[in-house]
N, C-alpha and C. Protein backbone atom coordinates (compact mmCIF):
# COMPACT_ATOMS: atom_id res chain seq x y z
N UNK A 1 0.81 -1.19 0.00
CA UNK A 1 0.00 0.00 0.00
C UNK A 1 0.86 1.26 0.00
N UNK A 2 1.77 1.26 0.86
CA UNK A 2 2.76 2.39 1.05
C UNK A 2 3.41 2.31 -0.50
N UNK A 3 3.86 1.88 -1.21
CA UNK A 3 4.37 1.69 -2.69
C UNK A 3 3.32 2.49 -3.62
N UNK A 4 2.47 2.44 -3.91
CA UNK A 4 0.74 2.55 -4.27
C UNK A 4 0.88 4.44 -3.91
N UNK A 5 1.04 4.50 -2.98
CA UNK A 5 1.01 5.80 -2.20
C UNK A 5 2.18 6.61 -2.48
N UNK A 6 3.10 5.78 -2.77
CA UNK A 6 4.55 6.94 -3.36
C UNK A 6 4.27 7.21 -4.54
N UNK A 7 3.79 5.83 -5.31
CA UNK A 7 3.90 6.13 -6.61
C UNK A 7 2.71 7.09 -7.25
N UNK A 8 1.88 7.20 -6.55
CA UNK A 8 0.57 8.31 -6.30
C UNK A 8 1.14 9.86 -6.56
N UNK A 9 2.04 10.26 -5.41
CA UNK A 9 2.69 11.46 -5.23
C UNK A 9 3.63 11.71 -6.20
N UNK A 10 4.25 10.67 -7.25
CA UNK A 10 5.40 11.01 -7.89
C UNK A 10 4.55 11.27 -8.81
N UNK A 11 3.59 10.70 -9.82
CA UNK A 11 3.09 11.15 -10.97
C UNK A 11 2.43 12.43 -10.26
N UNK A 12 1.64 12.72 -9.11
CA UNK A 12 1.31 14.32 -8.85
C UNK A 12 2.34 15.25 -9.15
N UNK A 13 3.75 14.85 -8.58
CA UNK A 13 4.40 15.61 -9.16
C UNK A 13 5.38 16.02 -10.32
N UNK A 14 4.91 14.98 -11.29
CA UNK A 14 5.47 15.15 -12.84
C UNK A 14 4.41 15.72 -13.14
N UNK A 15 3.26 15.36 -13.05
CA UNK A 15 2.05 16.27 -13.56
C UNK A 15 2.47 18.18 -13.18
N UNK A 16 2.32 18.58 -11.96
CA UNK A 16 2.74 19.83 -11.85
C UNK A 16 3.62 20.42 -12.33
N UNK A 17 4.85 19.22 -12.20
CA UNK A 17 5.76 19.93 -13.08
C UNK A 17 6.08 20.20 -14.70
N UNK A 18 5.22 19.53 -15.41
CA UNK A 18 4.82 19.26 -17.03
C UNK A 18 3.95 20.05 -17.11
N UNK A 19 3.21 20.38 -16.42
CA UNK A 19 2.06 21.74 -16.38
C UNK A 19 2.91 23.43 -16.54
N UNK A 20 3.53 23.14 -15.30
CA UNK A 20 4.12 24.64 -14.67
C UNK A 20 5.26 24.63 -16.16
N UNK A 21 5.59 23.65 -16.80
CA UNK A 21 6.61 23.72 -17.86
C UNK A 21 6.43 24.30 -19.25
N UNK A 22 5.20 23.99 -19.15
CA UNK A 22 4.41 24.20 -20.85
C UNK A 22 3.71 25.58 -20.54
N UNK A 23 3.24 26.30 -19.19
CA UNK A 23 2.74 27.24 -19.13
C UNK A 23 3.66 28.59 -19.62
N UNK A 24 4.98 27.95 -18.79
CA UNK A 24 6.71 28.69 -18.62
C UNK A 24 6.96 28.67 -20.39
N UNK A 25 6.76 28.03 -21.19
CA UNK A 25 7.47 27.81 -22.28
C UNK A 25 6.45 28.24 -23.04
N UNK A 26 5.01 28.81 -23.41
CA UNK A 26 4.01 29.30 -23.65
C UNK A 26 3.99 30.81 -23.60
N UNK A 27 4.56 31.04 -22.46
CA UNK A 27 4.71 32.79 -22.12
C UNK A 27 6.31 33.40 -22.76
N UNK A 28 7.18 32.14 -22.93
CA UNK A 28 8.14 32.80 -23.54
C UNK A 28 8.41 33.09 -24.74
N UNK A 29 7.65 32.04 -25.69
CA UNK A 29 7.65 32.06 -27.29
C UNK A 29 6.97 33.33 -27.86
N UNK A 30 5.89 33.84 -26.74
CA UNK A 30 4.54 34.41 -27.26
C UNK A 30 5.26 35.69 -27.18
N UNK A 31 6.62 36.15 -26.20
CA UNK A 31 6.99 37.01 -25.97
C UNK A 31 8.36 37.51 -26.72
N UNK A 32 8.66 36.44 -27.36
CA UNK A 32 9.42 36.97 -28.77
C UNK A 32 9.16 37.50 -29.61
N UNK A 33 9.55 38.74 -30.51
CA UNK A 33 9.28 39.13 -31.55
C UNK A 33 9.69 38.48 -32.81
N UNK A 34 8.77 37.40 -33.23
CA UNK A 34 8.94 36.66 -34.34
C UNK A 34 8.99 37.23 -35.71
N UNK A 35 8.52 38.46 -36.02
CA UNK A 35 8.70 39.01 -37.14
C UNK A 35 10.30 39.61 -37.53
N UNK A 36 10.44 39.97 -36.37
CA UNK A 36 11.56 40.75 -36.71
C UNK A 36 13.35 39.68 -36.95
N UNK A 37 12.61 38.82 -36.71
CA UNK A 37 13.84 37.79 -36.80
C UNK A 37 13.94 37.15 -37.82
N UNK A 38 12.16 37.08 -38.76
CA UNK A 38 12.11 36.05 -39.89
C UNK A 38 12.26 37.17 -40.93
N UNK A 39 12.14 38.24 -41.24
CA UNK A 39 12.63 39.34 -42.34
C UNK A 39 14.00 39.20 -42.48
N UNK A 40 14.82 39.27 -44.00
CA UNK A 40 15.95 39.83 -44.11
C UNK A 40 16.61 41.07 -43.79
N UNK A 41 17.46 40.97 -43.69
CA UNK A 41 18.22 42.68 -43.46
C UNK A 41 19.00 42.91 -44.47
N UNK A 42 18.84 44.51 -44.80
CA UNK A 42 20.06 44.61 -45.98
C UNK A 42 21.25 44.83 -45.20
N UNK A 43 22.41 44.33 -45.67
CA UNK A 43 23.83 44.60 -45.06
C UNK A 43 24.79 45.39 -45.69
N UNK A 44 25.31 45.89 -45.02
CA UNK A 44 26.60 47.22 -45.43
C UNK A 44 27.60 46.71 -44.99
N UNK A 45 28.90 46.88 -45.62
CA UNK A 45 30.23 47.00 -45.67
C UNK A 45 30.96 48.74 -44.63
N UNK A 46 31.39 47.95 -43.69
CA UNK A 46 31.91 49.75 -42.89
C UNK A 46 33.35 49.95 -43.87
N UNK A 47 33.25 50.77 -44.46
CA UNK A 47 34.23 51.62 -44.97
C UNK A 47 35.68 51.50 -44.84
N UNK A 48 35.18 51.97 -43.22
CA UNK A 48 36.76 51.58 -42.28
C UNK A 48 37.61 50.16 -42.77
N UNK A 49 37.18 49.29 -42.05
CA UNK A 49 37.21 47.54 -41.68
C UNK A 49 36.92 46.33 -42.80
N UNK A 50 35.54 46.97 -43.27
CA UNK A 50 35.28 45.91 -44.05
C UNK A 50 34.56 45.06 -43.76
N UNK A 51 33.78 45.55 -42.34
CA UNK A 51 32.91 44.21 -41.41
C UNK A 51 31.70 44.43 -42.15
N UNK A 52 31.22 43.02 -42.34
CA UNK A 52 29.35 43.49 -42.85
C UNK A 52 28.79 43.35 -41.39
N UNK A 53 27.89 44.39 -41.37
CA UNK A 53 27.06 44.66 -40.36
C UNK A 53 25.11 45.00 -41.23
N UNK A 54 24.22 44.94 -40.18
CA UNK A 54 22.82 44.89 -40.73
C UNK A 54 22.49 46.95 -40.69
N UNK A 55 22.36 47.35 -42.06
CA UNK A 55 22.12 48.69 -41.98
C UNK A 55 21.31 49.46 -40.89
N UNK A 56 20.75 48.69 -40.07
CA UNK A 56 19.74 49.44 -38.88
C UNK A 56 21.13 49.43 -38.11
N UNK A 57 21.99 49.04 -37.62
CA UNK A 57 23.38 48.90 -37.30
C UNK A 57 24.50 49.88 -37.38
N UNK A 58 24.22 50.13 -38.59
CA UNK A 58 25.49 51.12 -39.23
C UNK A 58 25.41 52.53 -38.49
N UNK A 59 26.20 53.05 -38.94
CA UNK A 59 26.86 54.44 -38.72
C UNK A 59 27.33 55.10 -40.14
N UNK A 60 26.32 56.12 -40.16
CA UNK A 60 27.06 56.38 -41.92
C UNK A 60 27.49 58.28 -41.55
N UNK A 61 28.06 58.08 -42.55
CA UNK A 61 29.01 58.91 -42.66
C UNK A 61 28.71 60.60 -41.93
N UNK A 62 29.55 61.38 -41.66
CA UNK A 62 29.01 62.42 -40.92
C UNK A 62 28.49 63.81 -42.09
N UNK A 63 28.54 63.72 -43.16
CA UNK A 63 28.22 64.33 -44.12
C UNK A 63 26.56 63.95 -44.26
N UNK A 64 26.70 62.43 -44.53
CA UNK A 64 25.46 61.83 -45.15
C UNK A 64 25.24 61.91 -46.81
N UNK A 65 26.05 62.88 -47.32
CA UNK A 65 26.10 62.74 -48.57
C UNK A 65 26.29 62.01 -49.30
N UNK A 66 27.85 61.13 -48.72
CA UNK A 66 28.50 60.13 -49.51
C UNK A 66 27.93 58.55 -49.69
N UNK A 67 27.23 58.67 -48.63
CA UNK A 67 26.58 57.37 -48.33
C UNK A 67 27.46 56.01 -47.91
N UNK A 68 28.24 56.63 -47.17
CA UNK A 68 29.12 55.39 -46.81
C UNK A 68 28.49 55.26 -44.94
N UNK A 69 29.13 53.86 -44.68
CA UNK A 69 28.72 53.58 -43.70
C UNK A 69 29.62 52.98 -42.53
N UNK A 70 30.06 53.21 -41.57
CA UNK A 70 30.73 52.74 -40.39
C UNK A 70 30.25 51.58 -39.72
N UNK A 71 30.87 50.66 -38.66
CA UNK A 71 30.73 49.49 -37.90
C UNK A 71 30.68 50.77 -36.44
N UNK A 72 31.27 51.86 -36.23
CA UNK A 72 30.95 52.55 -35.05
C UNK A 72 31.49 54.14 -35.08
N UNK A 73 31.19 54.52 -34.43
CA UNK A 73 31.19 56.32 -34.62
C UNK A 73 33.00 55.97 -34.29
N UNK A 74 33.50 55.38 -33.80
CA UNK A 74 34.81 55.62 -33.78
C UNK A 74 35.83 55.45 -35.24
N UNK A 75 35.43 54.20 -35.89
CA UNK A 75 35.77 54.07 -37.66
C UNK A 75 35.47 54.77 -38.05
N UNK A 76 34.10 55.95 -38.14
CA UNK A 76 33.80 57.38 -38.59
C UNK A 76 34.77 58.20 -38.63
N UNK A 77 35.00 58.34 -37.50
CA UNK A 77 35.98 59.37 -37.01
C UNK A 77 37.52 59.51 -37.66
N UNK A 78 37.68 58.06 -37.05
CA UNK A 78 39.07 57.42 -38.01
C UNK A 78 39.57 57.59 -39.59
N UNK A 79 38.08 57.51 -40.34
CA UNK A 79 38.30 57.53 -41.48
C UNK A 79 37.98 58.90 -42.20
N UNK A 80 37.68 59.94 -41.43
CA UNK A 80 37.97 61.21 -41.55
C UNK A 80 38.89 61.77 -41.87
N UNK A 81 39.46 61.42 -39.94
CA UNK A 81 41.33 61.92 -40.00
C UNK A 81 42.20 61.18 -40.98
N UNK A 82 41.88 59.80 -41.19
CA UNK A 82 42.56 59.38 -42.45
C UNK A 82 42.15 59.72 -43.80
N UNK A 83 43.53 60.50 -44.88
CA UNK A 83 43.03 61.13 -45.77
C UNK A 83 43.61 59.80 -47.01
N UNK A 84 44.38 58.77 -46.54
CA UNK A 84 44.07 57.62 -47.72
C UNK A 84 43.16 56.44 -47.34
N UNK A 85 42.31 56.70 -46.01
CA UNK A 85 40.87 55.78 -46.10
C UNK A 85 41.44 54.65 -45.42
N UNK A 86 42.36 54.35 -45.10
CA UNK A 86 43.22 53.00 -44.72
C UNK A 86 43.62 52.14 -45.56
């Protein structure tokens, strides 16, 4: 009987815990932004370096004219004071 009675309490508590698991894993999916992960991004080349980075990312140029684009306001900067670009 005592056997009967453990094994009673152990499925109670796989049950709670397969519950409390799927509730936990329900609230986290729902709370991702799934769109923004399944769109492409266009990518840029920083000037400086050469790193591709995603244009919401970039840093472009302090003119804006030229349309070039940086990996960080510091390669900006850099490639200012540098007058052969690196």
């Amino acid at each position: 009987m005592k056997y009967l009675l453990v094994m009673l309490v152990v499925a109670i508590a796989i049950g709670i815990w397969r519950g409390k698991r799927r509730v936990h894993g329900a609230s986290s999916t729902s709370a991702r932004p799934s769109t923004a992960l399944n769109k492409p991004q266009s990518m840029v080349e920083c000037a400086y370096c050469g790193l591709h980075l995603p244009q919401a990312d970039a840093v472009t140029d302090a003119q804006g004219t030229q349309g070039r684009f940086y990996c960080s306001a510091e390669h900006r900067s850099l490639a200012t004071q540098d007058p052969t670009g690196r």
